[in-house]
Protein backbone atom coordinates (compact mmCIF):
# COMPACT_ATOMS: atom_id res chain seq x y z
CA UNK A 1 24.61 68.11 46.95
CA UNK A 2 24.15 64.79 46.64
CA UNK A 3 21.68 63.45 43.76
CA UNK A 4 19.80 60.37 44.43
CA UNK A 5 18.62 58.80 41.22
CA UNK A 6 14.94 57.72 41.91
CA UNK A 7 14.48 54.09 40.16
CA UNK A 8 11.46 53.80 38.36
CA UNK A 9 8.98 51.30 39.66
CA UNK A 10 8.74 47.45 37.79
CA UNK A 11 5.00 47.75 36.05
CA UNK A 12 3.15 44.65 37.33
CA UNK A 13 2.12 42.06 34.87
CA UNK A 14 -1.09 42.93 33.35
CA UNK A 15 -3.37 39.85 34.26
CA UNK A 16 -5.20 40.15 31.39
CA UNK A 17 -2.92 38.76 28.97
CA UNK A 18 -3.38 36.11 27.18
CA UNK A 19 -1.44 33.19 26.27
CA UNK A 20 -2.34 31.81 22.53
CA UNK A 21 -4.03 28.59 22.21
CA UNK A 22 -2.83 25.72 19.84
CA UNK A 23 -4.41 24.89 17.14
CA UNK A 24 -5.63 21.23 17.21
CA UNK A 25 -7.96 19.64 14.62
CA UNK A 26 -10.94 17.12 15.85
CA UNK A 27 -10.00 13.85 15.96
CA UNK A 28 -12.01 12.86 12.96
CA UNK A 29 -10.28 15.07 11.17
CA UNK A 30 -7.17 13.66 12.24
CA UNK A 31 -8.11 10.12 11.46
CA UNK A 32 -9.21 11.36 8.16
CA UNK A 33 -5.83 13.38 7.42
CA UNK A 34 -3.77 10.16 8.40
CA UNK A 35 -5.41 7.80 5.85
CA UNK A 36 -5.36 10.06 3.47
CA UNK A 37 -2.16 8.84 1.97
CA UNK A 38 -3.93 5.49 1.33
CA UNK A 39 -6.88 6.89 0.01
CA UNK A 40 -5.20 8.32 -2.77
CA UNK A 41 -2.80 5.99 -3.53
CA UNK A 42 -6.08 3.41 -4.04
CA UNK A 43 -8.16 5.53 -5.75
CA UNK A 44 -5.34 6.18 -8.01
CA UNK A 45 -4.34 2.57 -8.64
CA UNK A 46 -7.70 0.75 -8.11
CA UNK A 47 -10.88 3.37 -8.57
CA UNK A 48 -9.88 5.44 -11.45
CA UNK A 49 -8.72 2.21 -13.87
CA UNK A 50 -12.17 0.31 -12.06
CA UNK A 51 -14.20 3.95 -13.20
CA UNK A 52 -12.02 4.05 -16.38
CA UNK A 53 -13.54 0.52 -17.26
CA UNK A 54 -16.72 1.33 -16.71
CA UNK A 55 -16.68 4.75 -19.13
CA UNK A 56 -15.47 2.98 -21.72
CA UNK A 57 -17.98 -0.15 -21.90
CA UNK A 58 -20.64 2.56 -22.54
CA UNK A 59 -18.64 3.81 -26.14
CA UNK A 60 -19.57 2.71 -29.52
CA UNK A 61 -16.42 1.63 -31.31
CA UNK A 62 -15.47 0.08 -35.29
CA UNK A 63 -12.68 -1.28 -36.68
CA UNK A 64 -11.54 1.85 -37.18
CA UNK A 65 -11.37 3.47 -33.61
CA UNK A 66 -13.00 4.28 -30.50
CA UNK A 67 -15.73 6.63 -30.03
CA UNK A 68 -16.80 8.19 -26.74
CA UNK A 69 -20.57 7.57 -26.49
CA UNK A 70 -23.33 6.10 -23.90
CA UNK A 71 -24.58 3.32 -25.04
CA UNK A 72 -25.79 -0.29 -23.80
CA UNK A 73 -25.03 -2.03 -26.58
CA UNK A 74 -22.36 -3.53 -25.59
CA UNK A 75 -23.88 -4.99 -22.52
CA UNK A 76 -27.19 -6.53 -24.71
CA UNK A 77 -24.46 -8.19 -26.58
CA UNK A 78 -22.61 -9.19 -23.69
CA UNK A 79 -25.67 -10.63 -21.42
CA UNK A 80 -28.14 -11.79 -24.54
CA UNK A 81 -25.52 -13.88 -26.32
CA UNK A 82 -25.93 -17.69 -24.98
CA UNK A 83 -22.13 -18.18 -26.46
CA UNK A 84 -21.15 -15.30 -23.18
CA UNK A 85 -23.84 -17.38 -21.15
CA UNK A 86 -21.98 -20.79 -21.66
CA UNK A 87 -18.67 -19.01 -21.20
CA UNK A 88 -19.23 -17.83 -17.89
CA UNK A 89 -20.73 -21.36 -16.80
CA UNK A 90 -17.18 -22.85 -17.97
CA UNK A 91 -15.61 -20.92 -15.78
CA UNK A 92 -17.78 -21.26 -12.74
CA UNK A 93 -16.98 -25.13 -13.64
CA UNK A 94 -13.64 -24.43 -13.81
CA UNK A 95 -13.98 -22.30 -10.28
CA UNK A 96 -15.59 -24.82 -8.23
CA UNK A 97 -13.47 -28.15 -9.59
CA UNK A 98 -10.90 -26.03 -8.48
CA UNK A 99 -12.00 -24.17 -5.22
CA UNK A 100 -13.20 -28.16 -3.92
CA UNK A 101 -10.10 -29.64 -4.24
CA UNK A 102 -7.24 -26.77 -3.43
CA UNK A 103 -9.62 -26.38 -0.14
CA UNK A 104 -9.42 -30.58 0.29
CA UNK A 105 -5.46 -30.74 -0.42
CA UNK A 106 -5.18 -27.24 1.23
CA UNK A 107 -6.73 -28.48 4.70
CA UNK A 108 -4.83 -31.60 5.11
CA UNK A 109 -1.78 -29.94 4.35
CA UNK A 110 -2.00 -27.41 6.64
CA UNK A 111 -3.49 -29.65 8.89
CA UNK A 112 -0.24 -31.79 8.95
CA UNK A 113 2.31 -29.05 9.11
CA UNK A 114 -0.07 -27.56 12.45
CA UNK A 115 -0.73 -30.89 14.31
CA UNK A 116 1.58 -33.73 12.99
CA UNK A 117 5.15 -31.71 13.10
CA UNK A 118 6.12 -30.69 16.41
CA UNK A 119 8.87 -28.28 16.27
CA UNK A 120 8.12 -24.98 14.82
CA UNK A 121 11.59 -24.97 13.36
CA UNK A 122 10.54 -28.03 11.04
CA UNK A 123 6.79 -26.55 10.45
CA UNK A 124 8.85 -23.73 8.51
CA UNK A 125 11.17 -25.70 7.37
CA UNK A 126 8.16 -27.69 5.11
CA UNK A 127 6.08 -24.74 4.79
CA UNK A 128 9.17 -23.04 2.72
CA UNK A 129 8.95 -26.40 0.94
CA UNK A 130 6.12 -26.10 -0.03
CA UNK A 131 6.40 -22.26 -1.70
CA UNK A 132 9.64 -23.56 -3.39
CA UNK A 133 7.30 -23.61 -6.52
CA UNK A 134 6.97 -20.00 -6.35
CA UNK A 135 10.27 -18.87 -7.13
CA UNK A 136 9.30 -19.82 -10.65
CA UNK A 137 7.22 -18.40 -13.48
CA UNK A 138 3.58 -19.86 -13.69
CA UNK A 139 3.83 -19.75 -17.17
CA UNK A 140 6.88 -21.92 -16.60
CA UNK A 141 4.82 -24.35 -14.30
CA UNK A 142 2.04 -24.35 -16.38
CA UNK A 143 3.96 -25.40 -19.75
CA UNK A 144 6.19 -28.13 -17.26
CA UNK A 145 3.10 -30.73 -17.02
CA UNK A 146 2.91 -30.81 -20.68
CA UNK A 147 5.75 -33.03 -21.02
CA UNK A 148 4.11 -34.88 -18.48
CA UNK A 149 0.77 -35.57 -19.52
CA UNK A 150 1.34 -35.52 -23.09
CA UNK A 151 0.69 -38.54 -25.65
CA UNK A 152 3.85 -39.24 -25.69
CA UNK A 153 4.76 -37.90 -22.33
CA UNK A 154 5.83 -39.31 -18.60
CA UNK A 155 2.31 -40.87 -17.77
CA UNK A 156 1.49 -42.70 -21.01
CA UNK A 157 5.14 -43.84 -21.66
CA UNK A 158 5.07 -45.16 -17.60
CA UNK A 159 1.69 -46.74 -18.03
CA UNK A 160 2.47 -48.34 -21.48
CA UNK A 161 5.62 -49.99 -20.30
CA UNK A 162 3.70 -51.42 -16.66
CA UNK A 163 1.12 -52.57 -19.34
CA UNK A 164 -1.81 -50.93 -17.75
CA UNK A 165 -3.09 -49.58 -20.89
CA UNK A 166 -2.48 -50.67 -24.54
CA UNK A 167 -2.30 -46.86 -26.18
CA UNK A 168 -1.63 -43.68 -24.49
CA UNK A 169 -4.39 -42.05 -22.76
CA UNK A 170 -5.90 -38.53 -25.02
CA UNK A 171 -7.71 -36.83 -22.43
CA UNK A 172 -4.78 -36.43 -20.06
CA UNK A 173 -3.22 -33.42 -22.38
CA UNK A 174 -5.16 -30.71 -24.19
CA UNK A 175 -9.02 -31.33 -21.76
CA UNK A 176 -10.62 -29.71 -19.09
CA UNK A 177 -8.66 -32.37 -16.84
CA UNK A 178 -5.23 -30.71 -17.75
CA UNK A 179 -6.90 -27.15 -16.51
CA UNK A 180 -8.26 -28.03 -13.51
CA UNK A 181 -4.91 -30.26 -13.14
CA UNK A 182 -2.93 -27.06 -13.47
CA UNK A 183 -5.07 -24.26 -11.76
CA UNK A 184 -4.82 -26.95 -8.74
CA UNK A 185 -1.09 -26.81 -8.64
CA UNK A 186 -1.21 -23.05 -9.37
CA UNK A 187 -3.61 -21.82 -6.44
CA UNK A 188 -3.22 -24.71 -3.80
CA UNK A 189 -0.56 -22.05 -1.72
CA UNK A 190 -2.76 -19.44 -1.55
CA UNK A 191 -5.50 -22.07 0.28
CA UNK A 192 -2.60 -23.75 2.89
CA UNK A 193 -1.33 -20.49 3.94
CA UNK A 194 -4.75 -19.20 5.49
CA UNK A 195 -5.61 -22.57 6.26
CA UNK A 196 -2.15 -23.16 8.48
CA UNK A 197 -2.32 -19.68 9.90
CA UNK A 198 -5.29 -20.04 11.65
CA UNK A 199 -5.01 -23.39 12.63
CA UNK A 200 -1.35 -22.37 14.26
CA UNK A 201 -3.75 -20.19 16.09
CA UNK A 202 -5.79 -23.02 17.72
CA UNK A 203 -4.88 -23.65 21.79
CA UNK A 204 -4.09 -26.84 21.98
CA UNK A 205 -5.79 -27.27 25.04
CA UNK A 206 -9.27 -27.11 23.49
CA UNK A 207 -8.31 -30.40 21.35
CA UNK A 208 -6.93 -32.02 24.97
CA UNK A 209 -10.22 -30.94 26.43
CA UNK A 210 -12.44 -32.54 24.05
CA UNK A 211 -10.15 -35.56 23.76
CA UNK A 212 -11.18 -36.04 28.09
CA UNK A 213 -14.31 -35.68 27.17
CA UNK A 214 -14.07 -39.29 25.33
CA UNK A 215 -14.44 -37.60 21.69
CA UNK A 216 -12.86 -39.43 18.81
CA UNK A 217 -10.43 -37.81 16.16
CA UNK A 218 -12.85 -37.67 13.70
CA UNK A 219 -15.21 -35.99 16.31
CA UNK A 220 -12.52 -33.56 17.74
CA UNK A 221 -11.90 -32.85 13.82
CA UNK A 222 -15.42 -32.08 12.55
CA UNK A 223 -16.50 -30.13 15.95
CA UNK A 224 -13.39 -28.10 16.77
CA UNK A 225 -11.08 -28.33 13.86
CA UNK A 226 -13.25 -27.39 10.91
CA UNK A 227 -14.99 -24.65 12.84
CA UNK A 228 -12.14 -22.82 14.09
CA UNK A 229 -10.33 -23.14 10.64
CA UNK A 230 -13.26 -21.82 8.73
CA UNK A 231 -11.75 -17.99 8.57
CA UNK A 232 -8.55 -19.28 6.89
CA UNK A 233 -11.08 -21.58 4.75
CA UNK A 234 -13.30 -18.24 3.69
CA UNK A 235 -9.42 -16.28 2.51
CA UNK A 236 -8.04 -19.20 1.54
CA UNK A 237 -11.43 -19.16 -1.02
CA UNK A 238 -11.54 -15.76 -2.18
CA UNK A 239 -7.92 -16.02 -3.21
CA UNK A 240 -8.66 -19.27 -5.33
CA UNK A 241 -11.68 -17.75 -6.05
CA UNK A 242 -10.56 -14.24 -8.30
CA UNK A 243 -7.14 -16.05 -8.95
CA UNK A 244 -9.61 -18.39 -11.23
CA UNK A 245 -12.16 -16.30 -12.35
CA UNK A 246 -9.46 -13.89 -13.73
CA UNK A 247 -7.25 -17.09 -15.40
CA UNK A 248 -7.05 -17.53 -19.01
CA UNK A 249 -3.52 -18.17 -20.29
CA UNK A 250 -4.05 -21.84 -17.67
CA UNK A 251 -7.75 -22.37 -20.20
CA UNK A 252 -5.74 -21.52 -23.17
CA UNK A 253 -2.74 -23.44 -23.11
CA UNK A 254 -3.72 -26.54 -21.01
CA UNK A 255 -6.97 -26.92 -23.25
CA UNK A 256 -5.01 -26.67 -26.38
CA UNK A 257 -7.96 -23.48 -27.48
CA UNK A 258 -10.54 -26.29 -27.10
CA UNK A 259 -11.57 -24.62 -23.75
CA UNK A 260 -13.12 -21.22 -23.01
CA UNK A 261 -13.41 -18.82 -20.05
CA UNK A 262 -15.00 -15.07 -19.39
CA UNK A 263 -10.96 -13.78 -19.34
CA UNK A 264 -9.91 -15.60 -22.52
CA UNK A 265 -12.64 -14.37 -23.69
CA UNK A 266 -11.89 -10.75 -23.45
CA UNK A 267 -8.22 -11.08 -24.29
CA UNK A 268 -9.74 -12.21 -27.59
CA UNK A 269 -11.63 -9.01 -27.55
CA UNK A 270 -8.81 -6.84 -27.23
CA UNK A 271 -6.68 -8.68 -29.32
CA UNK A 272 -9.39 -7.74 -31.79
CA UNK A 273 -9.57 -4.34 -30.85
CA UNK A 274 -12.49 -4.53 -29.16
CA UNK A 275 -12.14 -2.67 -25.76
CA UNK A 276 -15.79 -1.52 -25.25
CA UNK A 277 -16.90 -5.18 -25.31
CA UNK A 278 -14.16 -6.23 -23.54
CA UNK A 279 -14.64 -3.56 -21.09
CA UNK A 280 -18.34 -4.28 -20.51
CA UNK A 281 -17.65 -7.85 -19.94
CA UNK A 282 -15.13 -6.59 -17.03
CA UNK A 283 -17.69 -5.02 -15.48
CA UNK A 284 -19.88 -7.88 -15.33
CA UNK A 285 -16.55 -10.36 -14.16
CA UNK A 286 -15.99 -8.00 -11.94
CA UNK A 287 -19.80 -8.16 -10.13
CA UNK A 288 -19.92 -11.72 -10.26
CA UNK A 289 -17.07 -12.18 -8.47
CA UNK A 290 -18.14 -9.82 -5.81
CA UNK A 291 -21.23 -11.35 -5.73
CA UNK A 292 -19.46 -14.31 -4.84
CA UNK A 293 -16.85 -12.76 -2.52
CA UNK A 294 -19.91 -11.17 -0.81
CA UNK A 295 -21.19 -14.68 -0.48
CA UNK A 296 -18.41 -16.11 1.16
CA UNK A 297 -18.52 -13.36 3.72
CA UNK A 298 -22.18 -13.66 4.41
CA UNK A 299 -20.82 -17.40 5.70
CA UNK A 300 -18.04 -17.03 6.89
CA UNK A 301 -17.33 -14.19 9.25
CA UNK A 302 -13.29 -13.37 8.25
CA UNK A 303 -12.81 -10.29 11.03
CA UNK A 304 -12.18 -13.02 13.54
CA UNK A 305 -8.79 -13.70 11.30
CA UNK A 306 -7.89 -9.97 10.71
């Protein structure tokens, strides 16, 4: 007798099954979880020492130590001393000497190297020139106009000789001329570089348009120029701007200690131990020159570079 071996029948799929979703975060979330790398690595290196600062101008402190405290002392002694007062209008001196006449030299620079060069090979070729200086020390650039300007130095010896003046000259070396002289040639760079990148931006064809239109080069300069330039102009600033405010070996050695400014000032203060005082003077720097950051922004609208 033959068996036949019934085959069970295939179950159908049960409809009802479900397939597991993915897991996906919102896309805040996401943007969150993808800057978070940079959040931390700024609050480590720029908040915390910024919020470090800030605890420690509230401490009392001797000759002997530190002492955690909360106190205001040290920022009644900071803003109701006229010697801090008269420091701080140094440096804005300082500042602004400076800030007009990088942003004069700055512009024309740039202004050569974007419209007076015509190959792009040679506009590099001078703009590397020009950040040859660089590849030194400032410190070393600094010290190298002393030999210059000194009594005995390149300028008197050269103007003695021509007979253009009988005995050298005192105020070249060791005067707020030889500071401003020297922050000039320090911080010019950081005001061409802006400047020339945005004016590299420019279409030509706007300065050929207004050129038709019968205006002169003075005109096409002022009204088309200038404006279009001023986002470089407002970086170009704020980099002059802190790179000044935050100076004080330039004040100390090109003044001869004759000379004072808000960061020489502190450096004296922790040379002396004094971080609490030096600390609370930071803090006020540090507001000042937002205050004047923030003021260049309110002008100058510097998204249009970014």
């Amino acid at each position: 007798m033959a068996t036949i071996a019934a085959s069970k029948p295939t179950p159908a799929p049960d409809a009802r099954v479900r397939i597991p979703k993915t897991f996906r975060l919102p896309p805040r979330a996401v943007s969150y979880l993808q800057s978070a790398p940079l959040i931390a690595i700024l609050g480590f290196f720029f908040l915390l020492p910024i919020l470090m600062i800030l605890i420690v101008s509230f401490w009392d402190y001797d000759f002997a130590g530190l002492y955690p405290d909360f106190l205001t002392l040290n920022y009644e002694e900071t803003l109701g001393s006229w010697v801090t007062w008269k420091t701080y209008l140094n440096t804005l001196k300082y500042t602004v000497a400076v800030w007009a006449l990088t942003t004069f030299i700055g512009f024309w620079v740039a202004y050569f190297l974007a419209f007076h060069i015509r190959t792009t090979t040679m506009q590099m070729v001078l703009f590397l020139v020009c950040t040859v200086p660089f590849l030194t020390s400032n410190i070393i650039r600094m010290i190298s106009w002393i030999p210059v300007l000194g009594r005995n130095g390149l300028v008197n010896s050269t103007l003695i000789e021509m007979g253009i003046i009988p005995a050298p000259i005192e105020w070249l070396l060791y005067s707020d001329f030889a500071v401003v002289l020297a922050m000039v040639h320090l911080n010019t760079l950081f005001m061409v570089t802006p400047i020339f990148n945005t004016l590299m931006r420019i279409d030509k064809s706007l300065i050929e348009a207004a050129r038709d239109a019968g205006a002169t080069g003075w005109q096409i300069l002022w009204n088309v120029i200038i404006p279009l330039a001023k986002p470089g102009i407002a970086i170009g600033s704020i980099f002059v701007v802190t790179l000044v405010m935050a100076d004080f070996s330039t004040v100390q050695v090109m003044s001869g200690g004759q000379s004072a400014s808000v960061a020489l000032m502190m450096r004296n203060q922790m040379s002396l131990l004094q971080y609490p005082a030096a600390a609370a003077n930071a803090v006020v720097l540090l507001i000042v020159v937002l205050l004047m950051v923030a003021a260049i922004l309110r002008v100058v609208d510097i998204r249009k570079e970014l």
